[in-house]
PDB file of N, CA and C in Angstrom:
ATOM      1  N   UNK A   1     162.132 138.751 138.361  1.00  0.00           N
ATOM      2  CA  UNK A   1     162.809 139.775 139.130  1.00  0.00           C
ATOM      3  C   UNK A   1     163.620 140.679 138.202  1.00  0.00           C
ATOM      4  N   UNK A   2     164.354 140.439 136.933  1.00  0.00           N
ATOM      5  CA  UNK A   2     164.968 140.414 135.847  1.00  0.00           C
ATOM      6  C   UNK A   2     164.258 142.064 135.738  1.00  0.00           C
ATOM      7  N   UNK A   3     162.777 141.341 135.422  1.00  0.00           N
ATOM      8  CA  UNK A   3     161.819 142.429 134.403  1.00  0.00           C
ATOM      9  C   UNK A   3     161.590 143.323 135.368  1.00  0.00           C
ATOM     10  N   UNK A   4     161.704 143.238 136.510  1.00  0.00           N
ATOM     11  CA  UNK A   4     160.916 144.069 137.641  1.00  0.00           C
ATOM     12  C   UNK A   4     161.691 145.412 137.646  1.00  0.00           C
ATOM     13  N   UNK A   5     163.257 144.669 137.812  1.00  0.00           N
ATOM     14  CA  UNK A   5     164.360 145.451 138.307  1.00  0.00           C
ATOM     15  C   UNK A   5     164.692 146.583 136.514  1.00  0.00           C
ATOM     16  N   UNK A   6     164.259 146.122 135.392  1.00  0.00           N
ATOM     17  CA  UNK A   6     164.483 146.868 134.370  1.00  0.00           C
ATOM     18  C   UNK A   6     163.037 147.378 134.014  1.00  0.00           C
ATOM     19  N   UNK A   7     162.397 147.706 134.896  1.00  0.00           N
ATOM     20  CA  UNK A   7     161.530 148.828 134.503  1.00  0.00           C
ATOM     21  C   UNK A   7     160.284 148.173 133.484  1.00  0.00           C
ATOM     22  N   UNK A   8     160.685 147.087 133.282  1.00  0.00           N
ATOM     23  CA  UNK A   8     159.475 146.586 132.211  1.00  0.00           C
ATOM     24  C   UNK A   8     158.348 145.703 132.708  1.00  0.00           C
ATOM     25  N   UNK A   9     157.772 145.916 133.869  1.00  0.00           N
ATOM     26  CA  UNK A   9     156.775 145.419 134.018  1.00  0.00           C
ATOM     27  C   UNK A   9     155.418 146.743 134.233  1.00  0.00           C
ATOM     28  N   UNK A  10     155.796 147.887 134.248  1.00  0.00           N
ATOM     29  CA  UNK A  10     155.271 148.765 134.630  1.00  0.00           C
ATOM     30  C   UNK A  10     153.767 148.921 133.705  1.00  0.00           C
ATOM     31  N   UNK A  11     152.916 147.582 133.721  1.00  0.00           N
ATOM     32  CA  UNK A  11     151.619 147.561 133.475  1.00  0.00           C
ATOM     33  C   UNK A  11     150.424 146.784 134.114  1.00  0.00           C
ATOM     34  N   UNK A  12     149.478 146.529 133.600  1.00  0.00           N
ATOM     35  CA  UNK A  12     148.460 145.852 134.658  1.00  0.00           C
ATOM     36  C   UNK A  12     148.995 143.989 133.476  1.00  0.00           C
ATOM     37  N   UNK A  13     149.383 142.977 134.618  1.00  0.00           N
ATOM     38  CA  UNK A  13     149.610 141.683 133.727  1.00  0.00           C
ATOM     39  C   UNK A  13     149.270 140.337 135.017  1.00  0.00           C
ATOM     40  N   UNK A  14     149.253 139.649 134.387  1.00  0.00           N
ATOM     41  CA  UNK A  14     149.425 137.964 134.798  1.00  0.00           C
ATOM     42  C   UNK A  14     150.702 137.924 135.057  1.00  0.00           C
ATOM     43  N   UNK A  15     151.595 137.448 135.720  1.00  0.00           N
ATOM     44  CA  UNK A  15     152.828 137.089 136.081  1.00  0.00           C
ATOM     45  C   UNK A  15     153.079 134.941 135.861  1.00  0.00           C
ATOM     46  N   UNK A  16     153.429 134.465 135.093  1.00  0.00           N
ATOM     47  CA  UNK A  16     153.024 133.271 134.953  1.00  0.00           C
ATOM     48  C   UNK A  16     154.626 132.499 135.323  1.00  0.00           C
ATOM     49  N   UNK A  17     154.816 131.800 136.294  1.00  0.00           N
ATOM     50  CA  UNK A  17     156.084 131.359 136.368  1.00  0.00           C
ATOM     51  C   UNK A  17     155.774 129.831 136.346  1.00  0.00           C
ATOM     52  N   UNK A  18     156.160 128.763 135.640  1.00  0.00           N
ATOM     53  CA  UNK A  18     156.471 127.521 135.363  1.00  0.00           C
ATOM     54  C   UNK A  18     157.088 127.191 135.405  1.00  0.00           C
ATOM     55  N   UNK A  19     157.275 125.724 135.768  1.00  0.00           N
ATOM     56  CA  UNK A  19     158.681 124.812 135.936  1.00  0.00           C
ATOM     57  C   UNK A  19     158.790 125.093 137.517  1.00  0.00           C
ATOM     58  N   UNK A  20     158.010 124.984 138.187  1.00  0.00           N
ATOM     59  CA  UNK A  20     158.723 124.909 139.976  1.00  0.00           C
ATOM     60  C   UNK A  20     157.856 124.090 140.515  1.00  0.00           C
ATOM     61  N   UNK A  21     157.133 122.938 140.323  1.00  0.00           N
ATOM     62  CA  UNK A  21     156.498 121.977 140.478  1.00  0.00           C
ATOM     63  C   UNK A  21     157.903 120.784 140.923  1.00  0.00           C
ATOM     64  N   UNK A  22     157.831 119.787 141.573  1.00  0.00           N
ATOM     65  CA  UNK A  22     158.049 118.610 142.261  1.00  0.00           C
ATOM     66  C   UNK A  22     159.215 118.417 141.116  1.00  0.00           C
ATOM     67  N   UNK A  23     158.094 117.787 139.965  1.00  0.00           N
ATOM     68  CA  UNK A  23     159.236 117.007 138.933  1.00  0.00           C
ATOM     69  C   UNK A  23     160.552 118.054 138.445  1.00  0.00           C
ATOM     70  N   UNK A  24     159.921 119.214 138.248  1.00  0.00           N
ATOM     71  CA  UNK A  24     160.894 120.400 137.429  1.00  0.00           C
ATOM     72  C   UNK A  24     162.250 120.520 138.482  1.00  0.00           C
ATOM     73  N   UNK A  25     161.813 121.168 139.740  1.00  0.00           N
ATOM     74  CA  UNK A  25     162.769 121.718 140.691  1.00  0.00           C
ATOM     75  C   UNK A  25     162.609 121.537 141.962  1.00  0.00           C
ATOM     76  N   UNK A  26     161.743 120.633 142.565  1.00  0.00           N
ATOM     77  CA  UNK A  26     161.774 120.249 143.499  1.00  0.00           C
ATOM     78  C   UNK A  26     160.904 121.346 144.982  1.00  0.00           C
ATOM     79  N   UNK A  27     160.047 122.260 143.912  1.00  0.00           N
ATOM     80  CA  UNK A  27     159.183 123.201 144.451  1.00  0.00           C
ATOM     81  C   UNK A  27     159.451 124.380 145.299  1.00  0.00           C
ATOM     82  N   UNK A  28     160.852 125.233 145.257  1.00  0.00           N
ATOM     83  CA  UNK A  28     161.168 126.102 145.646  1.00  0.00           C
ATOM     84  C   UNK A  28     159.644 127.048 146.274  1.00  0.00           C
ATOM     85  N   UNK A  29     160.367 127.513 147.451  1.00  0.00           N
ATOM     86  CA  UNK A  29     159.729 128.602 147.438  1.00  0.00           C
ATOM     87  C   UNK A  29     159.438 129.893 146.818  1.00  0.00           C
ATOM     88  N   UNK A  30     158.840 130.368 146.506  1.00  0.00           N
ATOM     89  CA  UNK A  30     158.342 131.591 145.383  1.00  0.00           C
ATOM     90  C   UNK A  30     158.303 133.338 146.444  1.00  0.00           C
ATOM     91  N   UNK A  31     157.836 132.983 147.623  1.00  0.00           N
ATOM     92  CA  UNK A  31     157.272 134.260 148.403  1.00  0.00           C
ATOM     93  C   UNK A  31     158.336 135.362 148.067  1.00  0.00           C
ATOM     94  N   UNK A  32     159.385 135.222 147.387  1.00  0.00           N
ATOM     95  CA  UNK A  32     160.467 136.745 146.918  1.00  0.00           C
ATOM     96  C   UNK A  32     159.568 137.306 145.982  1.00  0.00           C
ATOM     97  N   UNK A  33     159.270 136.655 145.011  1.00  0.00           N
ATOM     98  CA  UNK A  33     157.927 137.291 144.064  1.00  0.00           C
ATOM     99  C   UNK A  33     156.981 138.809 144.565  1.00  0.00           C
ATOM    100  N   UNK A  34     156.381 138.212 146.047  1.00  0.00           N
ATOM    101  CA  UNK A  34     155.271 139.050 146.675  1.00  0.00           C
ATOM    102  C   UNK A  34     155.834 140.849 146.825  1.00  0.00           C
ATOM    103  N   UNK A  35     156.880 141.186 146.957  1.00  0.00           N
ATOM    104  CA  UNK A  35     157.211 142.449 146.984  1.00  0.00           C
ATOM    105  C   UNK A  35     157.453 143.135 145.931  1.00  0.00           C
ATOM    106  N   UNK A  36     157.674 142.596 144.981  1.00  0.00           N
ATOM    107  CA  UNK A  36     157.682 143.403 143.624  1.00  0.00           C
ATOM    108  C   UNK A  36     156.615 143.279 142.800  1.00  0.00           C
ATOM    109  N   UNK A  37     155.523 142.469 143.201  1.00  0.00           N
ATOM    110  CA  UNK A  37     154.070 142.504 142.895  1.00  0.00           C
ATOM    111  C   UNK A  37     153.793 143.528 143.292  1.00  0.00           C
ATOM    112  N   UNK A  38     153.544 143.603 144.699  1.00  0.00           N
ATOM    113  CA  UNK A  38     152.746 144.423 145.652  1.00  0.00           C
ATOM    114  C   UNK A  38     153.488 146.237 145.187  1.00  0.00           C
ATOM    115  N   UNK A  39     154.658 146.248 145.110  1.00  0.00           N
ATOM    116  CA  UNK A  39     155.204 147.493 144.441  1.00  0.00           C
ATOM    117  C   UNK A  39     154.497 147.901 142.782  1.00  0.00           C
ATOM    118  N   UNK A  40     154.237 147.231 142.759  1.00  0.00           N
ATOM    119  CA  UNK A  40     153.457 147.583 141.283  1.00  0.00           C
ATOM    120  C   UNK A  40     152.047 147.990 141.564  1.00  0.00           C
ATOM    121  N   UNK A  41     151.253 146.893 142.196  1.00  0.00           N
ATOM    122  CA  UNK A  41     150.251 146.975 142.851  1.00  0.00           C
ATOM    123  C   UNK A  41     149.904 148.756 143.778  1.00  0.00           C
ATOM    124  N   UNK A  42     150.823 148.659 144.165  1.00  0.00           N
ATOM    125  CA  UNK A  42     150.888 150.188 145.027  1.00  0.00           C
ATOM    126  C   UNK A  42     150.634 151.264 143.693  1.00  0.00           C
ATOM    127  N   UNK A  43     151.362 151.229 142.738  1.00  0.00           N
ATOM    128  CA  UNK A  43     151.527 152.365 141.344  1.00  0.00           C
ATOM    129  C   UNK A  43     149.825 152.212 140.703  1.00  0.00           C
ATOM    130  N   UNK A  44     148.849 151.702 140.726  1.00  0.00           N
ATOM    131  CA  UNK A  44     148.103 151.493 140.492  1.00  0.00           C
ATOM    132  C   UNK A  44     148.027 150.162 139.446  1.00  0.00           C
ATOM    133  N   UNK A  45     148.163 149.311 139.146  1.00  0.00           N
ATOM    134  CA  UNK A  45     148.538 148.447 138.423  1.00  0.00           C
ATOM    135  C   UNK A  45     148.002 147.099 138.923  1.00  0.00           C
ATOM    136  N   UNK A  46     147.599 146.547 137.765  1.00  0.00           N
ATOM    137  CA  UNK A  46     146.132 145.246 138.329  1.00  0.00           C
ATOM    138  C   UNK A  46     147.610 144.121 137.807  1.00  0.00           C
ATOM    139  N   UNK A  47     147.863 143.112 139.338  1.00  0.00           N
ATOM    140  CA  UNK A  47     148.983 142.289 139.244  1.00  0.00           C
ATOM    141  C   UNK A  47     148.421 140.901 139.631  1.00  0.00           C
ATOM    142  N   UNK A  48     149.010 139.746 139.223  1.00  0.00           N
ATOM    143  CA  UNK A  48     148.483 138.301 139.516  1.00  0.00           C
ATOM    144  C   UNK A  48     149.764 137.393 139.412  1.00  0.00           C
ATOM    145  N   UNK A  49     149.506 136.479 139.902  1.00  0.00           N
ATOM    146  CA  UNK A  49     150.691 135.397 139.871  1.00  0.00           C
ATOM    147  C   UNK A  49     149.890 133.849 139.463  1.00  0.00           C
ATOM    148  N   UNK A  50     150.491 133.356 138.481  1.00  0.00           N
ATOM    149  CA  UNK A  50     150.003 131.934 138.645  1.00  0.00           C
ATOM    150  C   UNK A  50     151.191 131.451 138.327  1.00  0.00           C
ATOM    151  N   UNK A  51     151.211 130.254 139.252  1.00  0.00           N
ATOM    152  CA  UNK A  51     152.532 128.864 139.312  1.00  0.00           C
ATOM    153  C   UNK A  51     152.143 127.670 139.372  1.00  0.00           C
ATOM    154  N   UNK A  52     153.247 126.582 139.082  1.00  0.00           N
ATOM    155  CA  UNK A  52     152.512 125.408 139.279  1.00  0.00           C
ATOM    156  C   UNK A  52     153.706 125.385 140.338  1.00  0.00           C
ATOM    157  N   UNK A  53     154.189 126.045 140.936  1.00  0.00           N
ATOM    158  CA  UNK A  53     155.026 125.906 142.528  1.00  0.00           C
ATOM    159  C   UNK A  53     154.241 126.552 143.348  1.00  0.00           C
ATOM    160  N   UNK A  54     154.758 126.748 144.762  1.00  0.00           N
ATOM    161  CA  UNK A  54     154.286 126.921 145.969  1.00  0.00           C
ATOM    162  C   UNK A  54     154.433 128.107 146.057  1.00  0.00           C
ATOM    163  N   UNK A  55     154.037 128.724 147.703  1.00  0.00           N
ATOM    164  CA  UNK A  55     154.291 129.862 147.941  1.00  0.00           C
ATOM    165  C   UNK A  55     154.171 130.474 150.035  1.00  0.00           C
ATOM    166  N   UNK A  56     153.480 129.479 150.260  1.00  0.00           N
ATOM    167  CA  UNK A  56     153.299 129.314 151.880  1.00  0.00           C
ATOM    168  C   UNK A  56     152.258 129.957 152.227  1.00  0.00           C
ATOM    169  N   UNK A  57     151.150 130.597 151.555  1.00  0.00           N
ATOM    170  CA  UNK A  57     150.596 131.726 152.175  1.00  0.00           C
ATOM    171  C   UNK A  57     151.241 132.627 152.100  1.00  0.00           C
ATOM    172  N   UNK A  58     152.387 133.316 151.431  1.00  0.00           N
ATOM    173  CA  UNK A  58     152.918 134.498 151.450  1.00  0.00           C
ATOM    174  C   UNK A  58     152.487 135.386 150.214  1.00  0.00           C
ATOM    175  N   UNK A  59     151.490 135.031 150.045  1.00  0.00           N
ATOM    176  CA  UNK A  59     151.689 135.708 148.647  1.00  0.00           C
ATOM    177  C   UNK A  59     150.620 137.466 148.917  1.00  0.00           C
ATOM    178  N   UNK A  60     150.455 137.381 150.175  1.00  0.00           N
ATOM    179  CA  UNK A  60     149.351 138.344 151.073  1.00  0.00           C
ATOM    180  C   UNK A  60     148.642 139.359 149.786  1.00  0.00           C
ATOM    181  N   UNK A  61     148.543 140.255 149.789  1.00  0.00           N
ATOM    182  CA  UNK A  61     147.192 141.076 149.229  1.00  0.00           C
ATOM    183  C   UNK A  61     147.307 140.651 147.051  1.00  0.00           C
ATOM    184  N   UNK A  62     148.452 139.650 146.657  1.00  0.00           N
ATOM    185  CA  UNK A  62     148.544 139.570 145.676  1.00  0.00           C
ATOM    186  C   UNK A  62     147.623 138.437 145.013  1.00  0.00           C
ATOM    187  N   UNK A  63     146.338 138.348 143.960  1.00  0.00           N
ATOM    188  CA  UNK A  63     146.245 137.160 143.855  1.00  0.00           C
ATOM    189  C   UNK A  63     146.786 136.515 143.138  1.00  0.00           C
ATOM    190  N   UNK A  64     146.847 134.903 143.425  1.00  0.00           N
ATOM    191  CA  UNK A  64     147.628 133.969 142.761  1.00  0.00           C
ATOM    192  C   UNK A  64     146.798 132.782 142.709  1.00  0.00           C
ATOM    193  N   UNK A  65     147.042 131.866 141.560  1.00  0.00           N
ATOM    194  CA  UNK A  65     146.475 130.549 141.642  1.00  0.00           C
ATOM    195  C   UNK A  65     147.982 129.659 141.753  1.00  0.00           C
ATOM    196  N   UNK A  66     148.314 128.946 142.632  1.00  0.00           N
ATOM    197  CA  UNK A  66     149.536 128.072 142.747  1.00  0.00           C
ATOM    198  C   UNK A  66     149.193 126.973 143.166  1.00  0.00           C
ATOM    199  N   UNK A  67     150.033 126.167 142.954  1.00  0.00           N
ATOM    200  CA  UNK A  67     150.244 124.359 142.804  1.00  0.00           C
ATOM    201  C   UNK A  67     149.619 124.346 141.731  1.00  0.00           C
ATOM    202  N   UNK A  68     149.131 125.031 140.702  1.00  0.00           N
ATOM    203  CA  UNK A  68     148.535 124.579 139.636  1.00  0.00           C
ATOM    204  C   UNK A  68     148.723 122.898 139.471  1.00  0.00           C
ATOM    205  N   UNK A  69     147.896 122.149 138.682  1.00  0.00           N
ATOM    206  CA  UNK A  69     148.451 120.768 138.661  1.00  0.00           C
ATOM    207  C   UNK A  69     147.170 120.316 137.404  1.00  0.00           C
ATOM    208  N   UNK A  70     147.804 119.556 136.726  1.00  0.00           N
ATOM    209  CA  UNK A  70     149.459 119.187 136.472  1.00  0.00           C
ATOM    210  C   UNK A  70     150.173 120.347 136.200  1.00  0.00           C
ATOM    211  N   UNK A  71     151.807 119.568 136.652  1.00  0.00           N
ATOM    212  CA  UNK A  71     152.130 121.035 136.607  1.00  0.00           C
ATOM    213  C   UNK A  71     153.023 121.029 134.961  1.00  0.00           C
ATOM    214  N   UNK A  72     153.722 121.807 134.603  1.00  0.00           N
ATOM    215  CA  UNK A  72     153.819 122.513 133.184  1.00  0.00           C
ATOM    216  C   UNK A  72     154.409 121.096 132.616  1.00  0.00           C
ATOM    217  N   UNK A  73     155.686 120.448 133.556  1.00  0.00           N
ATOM    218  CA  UNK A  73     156.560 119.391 133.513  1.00  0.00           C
ATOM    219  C   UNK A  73     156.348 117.641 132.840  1.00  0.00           C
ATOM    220  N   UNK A  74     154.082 117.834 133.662  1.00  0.00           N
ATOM    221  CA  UNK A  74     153.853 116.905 133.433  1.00  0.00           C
ATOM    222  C   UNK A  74     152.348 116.936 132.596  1.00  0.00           C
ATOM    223  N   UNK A  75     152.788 117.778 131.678  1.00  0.00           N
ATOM    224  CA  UNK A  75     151.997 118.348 130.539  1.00  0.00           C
ATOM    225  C   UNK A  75     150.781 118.956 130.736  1.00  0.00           C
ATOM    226  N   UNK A  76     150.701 119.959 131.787  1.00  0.00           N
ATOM    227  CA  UNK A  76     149.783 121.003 132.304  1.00  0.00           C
ATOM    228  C   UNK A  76     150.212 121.795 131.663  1.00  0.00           C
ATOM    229  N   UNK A  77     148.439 122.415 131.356  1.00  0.00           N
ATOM    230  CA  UNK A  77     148.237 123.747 130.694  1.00  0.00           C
ATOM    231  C   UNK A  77     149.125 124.835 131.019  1.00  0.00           C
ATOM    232  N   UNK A  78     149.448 125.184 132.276  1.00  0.00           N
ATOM    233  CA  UNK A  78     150.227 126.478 132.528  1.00  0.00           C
ATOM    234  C   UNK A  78     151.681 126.041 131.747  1.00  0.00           C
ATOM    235  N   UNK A  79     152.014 125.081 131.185  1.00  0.00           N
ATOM    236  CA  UNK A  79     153.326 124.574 130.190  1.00  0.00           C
ATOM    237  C   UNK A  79     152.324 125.478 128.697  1.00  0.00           C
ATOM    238  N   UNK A  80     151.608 125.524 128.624  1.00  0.00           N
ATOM    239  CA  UNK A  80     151.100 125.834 127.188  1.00  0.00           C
ATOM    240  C   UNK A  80     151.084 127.778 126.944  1.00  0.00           C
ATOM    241  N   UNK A  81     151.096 128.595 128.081  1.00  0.00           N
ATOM    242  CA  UNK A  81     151.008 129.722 127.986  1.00  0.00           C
ATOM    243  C   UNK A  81     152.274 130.153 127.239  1.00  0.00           C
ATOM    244  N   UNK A  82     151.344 131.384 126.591  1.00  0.00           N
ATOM    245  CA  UNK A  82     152.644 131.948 125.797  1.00  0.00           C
ATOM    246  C   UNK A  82     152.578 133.857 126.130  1.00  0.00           C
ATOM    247  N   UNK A  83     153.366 134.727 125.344  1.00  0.00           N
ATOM    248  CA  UNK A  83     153.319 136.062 126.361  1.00  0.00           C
ATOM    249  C   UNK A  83     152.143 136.000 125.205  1.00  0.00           C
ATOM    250  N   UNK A  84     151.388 137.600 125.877  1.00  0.00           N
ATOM    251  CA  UNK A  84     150.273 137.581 125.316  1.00  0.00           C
ATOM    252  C   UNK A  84     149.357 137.035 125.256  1.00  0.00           C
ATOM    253  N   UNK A  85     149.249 135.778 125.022  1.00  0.00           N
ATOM    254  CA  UNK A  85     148.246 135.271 125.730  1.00  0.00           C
ATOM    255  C   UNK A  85     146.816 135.802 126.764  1.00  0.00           C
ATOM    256  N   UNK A  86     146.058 136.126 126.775  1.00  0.00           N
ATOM    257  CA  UNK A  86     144.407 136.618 127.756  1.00  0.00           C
ATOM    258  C   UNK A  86     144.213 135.323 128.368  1.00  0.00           C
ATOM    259  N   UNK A  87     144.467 135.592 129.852  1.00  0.00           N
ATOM    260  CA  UNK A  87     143.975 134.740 131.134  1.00  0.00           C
ATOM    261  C   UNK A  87     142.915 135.839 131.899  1.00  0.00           C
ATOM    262  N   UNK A  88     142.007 135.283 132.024  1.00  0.00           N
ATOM    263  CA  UNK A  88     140.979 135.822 133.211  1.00  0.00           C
ATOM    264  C   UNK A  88     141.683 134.750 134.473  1.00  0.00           C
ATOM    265  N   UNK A  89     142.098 135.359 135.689  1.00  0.00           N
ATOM    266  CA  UNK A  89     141.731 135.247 137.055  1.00  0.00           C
ATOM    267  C   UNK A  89     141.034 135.915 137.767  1.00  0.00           C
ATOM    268  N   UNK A  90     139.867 135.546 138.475  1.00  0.00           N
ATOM    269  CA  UNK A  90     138.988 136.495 139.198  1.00  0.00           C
ATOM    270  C   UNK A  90     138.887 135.166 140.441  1.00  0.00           C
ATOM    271  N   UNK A  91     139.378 136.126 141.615  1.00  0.00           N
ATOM    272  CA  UNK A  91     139.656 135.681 142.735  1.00  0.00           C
ATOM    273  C   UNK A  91     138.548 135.332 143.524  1.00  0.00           C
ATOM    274  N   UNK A  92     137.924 136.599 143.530  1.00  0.00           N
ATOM    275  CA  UNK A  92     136.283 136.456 143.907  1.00  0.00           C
ATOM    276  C   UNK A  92     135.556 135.355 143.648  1.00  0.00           C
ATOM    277  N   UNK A  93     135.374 135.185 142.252  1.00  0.00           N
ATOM    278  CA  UNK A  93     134.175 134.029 141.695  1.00  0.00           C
ATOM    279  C   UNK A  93     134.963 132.663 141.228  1.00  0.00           C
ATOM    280  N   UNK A  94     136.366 132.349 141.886  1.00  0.00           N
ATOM    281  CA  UNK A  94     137.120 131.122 141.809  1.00  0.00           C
ATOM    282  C   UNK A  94     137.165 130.923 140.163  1.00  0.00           C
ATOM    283  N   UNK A  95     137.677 132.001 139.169  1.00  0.00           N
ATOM    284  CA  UNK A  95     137.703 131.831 137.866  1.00  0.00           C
ATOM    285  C   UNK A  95     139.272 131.483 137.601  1.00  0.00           C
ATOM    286  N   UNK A  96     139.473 130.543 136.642  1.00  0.00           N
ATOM    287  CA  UNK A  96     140.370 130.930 135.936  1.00  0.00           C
ATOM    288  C   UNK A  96     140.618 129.982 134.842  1.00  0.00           C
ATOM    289  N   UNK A  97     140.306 130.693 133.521  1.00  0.00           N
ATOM    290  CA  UNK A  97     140.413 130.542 132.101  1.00  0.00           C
ATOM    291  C   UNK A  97     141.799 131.448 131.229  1.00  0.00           C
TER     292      UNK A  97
END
């Protein structure tokens, strides 16, 4: 929300949030995320979310892969991302590398 609110997300990215899995924090809800996606999304801008937390179905026209598992805490890959990093998600053909 940090980056959103200072102007620095203003490109096409992965959004990768870790640590909101069971063991980390007890799995907060995430759905505040979905409006400052979708505001980017509107500017023309290709946006994604992956978590190893939840989200309820709220995450509406944004895609996301969530509950990832394991999650980062309990030495899942989404613990291994770094910025920069190249993730393909393709929603369509159930990808994600």
């Amino acid at each position: 929300m940090e980056a959103f609110h200072a102007g620095e997300l203003e490109r096409n990215f992965i959004a990768v949030v870790r640590n909101q899995g069971p063991r980390a924090n007890g799995m907060p809800e995430l759905h505040k995320l979905t409006p400052p996606l979708g505001v980017l999304q509107s500017r023309g801008f290709n946006v994604a979310l992956l978590t190893d937390g939840r989200m309820s179905g709220a995450s509406g026209k944004i895609p996301a892969a969530i509950h990832l598992t394991p999650e980062s805490r309990a030495g899942g890959m989404i613990g291994r991302i770094h910025n920069g990093d190249e993730i393909l998600l393709d929603a369509r053909q159930g990808v994600l590398t």
